[in-house]
N, C-alpha and C. Protein backbone atom coordinates (compact mmCIF):
# COMPACT_ATOMS: atom_id res chain seq x y z
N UNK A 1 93.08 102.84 33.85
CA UNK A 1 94.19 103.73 33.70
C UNK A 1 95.01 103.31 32.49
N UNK A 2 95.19 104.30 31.84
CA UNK A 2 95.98 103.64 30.38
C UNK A 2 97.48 104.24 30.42
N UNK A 3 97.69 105.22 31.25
CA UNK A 3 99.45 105.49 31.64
C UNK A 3 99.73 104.68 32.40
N UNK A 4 100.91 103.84 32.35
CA UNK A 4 101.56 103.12 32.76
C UNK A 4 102.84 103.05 33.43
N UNK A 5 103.34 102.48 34.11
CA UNK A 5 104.88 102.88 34.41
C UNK A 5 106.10 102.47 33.11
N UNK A 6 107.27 103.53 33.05
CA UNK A 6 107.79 104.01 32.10
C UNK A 6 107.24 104.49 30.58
N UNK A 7 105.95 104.87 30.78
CA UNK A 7 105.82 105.64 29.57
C UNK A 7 106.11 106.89 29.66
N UNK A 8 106.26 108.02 29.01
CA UNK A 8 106.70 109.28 28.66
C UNK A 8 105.36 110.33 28.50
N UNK A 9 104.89 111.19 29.48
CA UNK A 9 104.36 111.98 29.82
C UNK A 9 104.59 113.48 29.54
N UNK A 10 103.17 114.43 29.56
CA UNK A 10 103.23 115.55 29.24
C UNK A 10 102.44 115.88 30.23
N UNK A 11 102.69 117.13 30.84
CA UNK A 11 101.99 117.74 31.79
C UNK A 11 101.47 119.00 31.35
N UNK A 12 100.38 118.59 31.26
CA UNK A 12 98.66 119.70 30.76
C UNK A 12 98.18 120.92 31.67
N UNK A 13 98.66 120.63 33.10
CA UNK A 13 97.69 121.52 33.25
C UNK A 13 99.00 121.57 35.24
N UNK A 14 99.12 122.89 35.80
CA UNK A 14 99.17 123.33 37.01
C UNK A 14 101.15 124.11 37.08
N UNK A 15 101.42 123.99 37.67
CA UNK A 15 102.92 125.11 38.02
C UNK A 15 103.99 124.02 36.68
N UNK A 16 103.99 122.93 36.74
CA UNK A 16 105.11 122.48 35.57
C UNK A 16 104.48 121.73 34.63
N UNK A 17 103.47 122.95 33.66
CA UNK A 17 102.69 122.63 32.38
C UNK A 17 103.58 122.94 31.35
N UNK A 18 103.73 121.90 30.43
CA UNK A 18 104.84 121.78 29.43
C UNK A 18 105.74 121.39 29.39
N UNK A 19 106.19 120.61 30.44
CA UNK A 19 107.36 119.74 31.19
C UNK A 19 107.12 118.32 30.48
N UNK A 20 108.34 117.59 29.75
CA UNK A 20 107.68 116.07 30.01
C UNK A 20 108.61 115.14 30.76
N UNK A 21 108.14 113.92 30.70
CA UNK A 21 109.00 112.82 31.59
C UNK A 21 108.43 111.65 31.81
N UNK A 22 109.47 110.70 32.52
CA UNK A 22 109.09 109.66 32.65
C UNK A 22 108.50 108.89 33.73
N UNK A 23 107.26 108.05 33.43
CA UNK A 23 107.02 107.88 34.67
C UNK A 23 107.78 106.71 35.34
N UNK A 24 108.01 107.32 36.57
CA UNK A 24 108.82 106.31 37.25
C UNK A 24 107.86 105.02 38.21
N UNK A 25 106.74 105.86 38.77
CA UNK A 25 105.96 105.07 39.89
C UNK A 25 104.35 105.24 39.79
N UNK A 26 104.02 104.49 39.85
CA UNK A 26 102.33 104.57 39.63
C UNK A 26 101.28 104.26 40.66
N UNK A 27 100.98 105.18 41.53
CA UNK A 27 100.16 105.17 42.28
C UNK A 27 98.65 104.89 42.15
N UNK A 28 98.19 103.61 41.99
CA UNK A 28 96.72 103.40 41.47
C UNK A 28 95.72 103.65 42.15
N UNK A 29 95.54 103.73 43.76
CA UNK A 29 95.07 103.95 44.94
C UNK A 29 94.18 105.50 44.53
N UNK A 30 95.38 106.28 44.44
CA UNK A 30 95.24 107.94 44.52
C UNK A 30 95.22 108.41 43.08
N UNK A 31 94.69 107.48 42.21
CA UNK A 31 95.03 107.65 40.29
C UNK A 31 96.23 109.10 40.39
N UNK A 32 97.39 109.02 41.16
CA UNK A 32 98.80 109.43 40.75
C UNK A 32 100.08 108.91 40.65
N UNK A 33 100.86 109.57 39.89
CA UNK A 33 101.98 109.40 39.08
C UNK A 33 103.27 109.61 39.83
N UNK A 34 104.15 109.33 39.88
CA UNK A 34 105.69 109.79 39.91
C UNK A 34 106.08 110.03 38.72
N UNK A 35 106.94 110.97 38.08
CA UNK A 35 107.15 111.67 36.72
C UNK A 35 108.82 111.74 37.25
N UNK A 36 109.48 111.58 36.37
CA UNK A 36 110.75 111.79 36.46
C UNK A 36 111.39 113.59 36.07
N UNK A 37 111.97 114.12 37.59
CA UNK A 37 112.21 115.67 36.99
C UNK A 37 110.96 116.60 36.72
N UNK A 38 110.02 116.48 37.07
CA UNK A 38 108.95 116.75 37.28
C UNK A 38 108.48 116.99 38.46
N UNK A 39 107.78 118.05 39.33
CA UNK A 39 106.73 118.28 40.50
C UNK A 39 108.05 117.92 41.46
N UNK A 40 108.76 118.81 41.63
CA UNK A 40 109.75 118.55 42.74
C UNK A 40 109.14 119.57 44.02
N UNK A 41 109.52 118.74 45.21
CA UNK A 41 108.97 119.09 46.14
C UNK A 41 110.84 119.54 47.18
N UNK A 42 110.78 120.07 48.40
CA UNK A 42 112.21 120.75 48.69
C UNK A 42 111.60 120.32 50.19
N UNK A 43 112.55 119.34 50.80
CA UNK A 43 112.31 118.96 52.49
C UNK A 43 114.05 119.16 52.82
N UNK A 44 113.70 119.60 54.33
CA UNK A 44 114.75 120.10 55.36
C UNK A 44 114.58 119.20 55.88
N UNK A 45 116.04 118.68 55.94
CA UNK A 45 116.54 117.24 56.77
C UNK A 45 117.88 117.72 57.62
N UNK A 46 117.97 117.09 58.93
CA UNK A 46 118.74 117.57 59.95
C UNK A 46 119.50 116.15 59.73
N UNK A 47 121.25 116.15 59.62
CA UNK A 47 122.36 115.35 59.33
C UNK A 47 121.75 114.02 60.74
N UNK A 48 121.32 113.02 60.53
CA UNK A 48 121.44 112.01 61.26
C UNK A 48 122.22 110.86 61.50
N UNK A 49 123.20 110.81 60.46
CA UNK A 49 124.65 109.89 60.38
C UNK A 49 125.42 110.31 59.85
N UNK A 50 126.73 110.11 60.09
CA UNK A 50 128.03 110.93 59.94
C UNK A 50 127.91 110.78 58.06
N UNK A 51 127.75 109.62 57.72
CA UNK A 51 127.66 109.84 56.25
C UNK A 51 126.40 109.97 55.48
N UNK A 52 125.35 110.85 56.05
CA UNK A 52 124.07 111.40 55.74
C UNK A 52 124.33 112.38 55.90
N UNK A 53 124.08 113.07 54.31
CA UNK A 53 124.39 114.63 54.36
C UNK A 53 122.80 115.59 54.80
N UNK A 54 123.06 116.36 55.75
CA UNK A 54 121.90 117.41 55.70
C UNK A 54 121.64 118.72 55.38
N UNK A 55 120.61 119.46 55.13
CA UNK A 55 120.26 120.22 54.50
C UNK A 55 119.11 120.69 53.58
N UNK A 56 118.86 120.87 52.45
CA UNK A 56 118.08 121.13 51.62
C UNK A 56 117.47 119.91 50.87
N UNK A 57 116.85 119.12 50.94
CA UNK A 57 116.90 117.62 49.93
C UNK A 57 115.73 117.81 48.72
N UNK A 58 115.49 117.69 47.82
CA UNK A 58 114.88 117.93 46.35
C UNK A 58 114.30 116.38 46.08
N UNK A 59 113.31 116.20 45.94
CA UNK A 59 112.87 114.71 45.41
C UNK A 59 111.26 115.24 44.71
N UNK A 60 111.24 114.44 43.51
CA UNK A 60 109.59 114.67 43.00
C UNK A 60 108.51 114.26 43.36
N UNK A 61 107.62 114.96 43.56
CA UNK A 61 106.33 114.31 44.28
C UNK A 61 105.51 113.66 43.04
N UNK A 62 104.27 113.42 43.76
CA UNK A 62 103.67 112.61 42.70
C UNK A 62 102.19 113.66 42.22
N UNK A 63 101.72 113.78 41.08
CA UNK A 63 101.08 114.27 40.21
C UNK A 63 99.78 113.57 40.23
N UNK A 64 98.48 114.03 39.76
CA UNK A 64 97.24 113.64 39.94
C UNK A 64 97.23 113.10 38.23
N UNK A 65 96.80 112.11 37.61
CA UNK A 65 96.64 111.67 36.40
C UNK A 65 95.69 112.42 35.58
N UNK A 66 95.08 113.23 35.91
CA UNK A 66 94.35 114.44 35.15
C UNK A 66 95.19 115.21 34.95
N UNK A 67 96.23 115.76 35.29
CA UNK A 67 97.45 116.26 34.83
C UNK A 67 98.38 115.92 33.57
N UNK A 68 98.41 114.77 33.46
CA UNK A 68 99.11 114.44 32.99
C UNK A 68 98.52 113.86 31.41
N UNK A 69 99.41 113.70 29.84
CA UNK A 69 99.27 112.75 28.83
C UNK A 69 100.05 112.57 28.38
N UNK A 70 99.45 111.58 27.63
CA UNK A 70 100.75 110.52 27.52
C UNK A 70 101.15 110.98 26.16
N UNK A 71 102.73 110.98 25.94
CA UNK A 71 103.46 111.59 24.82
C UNK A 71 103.78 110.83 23.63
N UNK A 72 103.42 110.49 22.63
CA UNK A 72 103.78 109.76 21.47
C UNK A 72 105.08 109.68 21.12
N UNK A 73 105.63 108.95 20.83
CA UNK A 73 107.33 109.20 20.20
C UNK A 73 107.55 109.05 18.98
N UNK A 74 106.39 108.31 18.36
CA UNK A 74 106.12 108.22 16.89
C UNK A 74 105.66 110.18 16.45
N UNK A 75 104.59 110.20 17.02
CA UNK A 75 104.15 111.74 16.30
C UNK A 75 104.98 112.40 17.03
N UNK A 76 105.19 112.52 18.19
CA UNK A 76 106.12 113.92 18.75
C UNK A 76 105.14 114.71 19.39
N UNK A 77 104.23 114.39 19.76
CA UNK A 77 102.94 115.07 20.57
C UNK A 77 102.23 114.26 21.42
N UNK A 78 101.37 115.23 22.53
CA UNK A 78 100.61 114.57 23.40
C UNK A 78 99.76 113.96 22.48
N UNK A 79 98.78 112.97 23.04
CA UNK A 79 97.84 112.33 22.58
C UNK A 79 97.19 111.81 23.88
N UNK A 80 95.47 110.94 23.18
CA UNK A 80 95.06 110.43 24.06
C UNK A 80 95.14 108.76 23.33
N UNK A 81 94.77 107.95 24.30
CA UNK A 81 95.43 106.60 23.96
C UNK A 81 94.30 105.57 23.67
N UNK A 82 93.80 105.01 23.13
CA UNK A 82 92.67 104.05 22.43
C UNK A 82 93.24 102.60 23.00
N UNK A 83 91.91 101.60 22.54
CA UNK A 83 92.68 100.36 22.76
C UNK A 83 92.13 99.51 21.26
N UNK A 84 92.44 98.67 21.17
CA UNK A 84 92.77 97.72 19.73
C UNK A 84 92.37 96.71 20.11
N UNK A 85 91.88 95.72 19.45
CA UNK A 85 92.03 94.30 19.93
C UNK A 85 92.57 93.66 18.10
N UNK A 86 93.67 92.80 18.86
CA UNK A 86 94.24 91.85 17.62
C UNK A 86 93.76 90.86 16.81
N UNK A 87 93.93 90.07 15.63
CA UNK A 87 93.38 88.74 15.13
C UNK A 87 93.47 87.90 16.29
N UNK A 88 94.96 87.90 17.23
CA UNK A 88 95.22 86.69 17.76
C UNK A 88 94.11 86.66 19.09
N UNK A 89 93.80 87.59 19.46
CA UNK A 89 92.78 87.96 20.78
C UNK A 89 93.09 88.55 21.43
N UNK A 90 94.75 89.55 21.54
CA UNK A 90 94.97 90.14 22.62
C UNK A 90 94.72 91.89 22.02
N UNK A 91 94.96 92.34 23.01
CA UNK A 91 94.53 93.78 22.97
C UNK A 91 95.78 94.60 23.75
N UNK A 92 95.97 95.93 22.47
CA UNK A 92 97.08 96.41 23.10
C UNK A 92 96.59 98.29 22.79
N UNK A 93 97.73 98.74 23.18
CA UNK A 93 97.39 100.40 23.15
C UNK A 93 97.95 101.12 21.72
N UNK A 94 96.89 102.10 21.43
CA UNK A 94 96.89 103.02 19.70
C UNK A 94 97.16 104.16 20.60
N UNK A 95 98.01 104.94 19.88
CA UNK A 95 97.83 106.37 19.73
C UNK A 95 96.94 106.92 18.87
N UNK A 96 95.73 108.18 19.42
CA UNK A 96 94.88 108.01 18.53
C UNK A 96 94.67 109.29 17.74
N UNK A 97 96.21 110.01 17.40
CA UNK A 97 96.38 110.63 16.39
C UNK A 97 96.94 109.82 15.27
N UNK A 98 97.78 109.17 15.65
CA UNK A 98 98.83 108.45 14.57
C UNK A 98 98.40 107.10 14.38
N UNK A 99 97.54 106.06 15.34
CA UNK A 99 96.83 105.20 14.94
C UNK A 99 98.47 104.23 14.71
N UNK A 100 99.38 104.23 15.66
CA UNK A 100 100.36 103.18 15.63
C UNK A 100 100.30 102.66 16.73
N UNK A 101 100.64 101.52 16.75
CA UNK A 101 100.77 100.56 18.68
C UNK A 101 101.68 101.12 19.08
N UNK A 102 101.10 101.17 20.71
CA UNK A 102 102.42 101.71 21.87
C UNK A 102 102.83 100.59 22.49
């Protein structure tokens, strides 16, 4: 998996295509995402403590990673993400339009 938690996402493909955000949570199990403001889901909750409000509650669900790519901040576009390896031996992530480290 090359999206990671807090990188900045674009959503490709289903009801909030063209949306982006951040990921907040990374589900590796189910290869899905938590996206920030993104894939909101709407649950009815009945008041269970005097200072628990009830009603309508709004929270984002989580997204399938085929959905989703990852957004460059250098180019300003989706991309797909390459890997590099360094002189020193370690290996890190290219964007592989713009060919800069993420």
């Amino acid at each position: 998996m090359r999206i990671k938690k807090g990188d900045t996402v674009y959503v490709i493909a289903g009801k909030e295509k063209g949306k982006k955000g951040k990921v907040i949570q990374f589900l590796k199990q189910n290869s899905r995402a938590l996206v920030q403001g993104v894939n909101f889901s709407k649950r009815h909750a009945r008041q269970t403590r005097q200072d628990q409000p009830g009603g309508i509650l709004q929270k984002e669900s989580a997204m399938h990673l085929s959905n989703l790519m990852f957004y460059c901040p250098r180019c300003s576009k989706p991309s797909r993400l390459g890997a590099k390896f360094l002189s020193d031996g370690s290996k890190t992530r290219i964007c592989k339009n713009c060919q800069e480290m993420v």
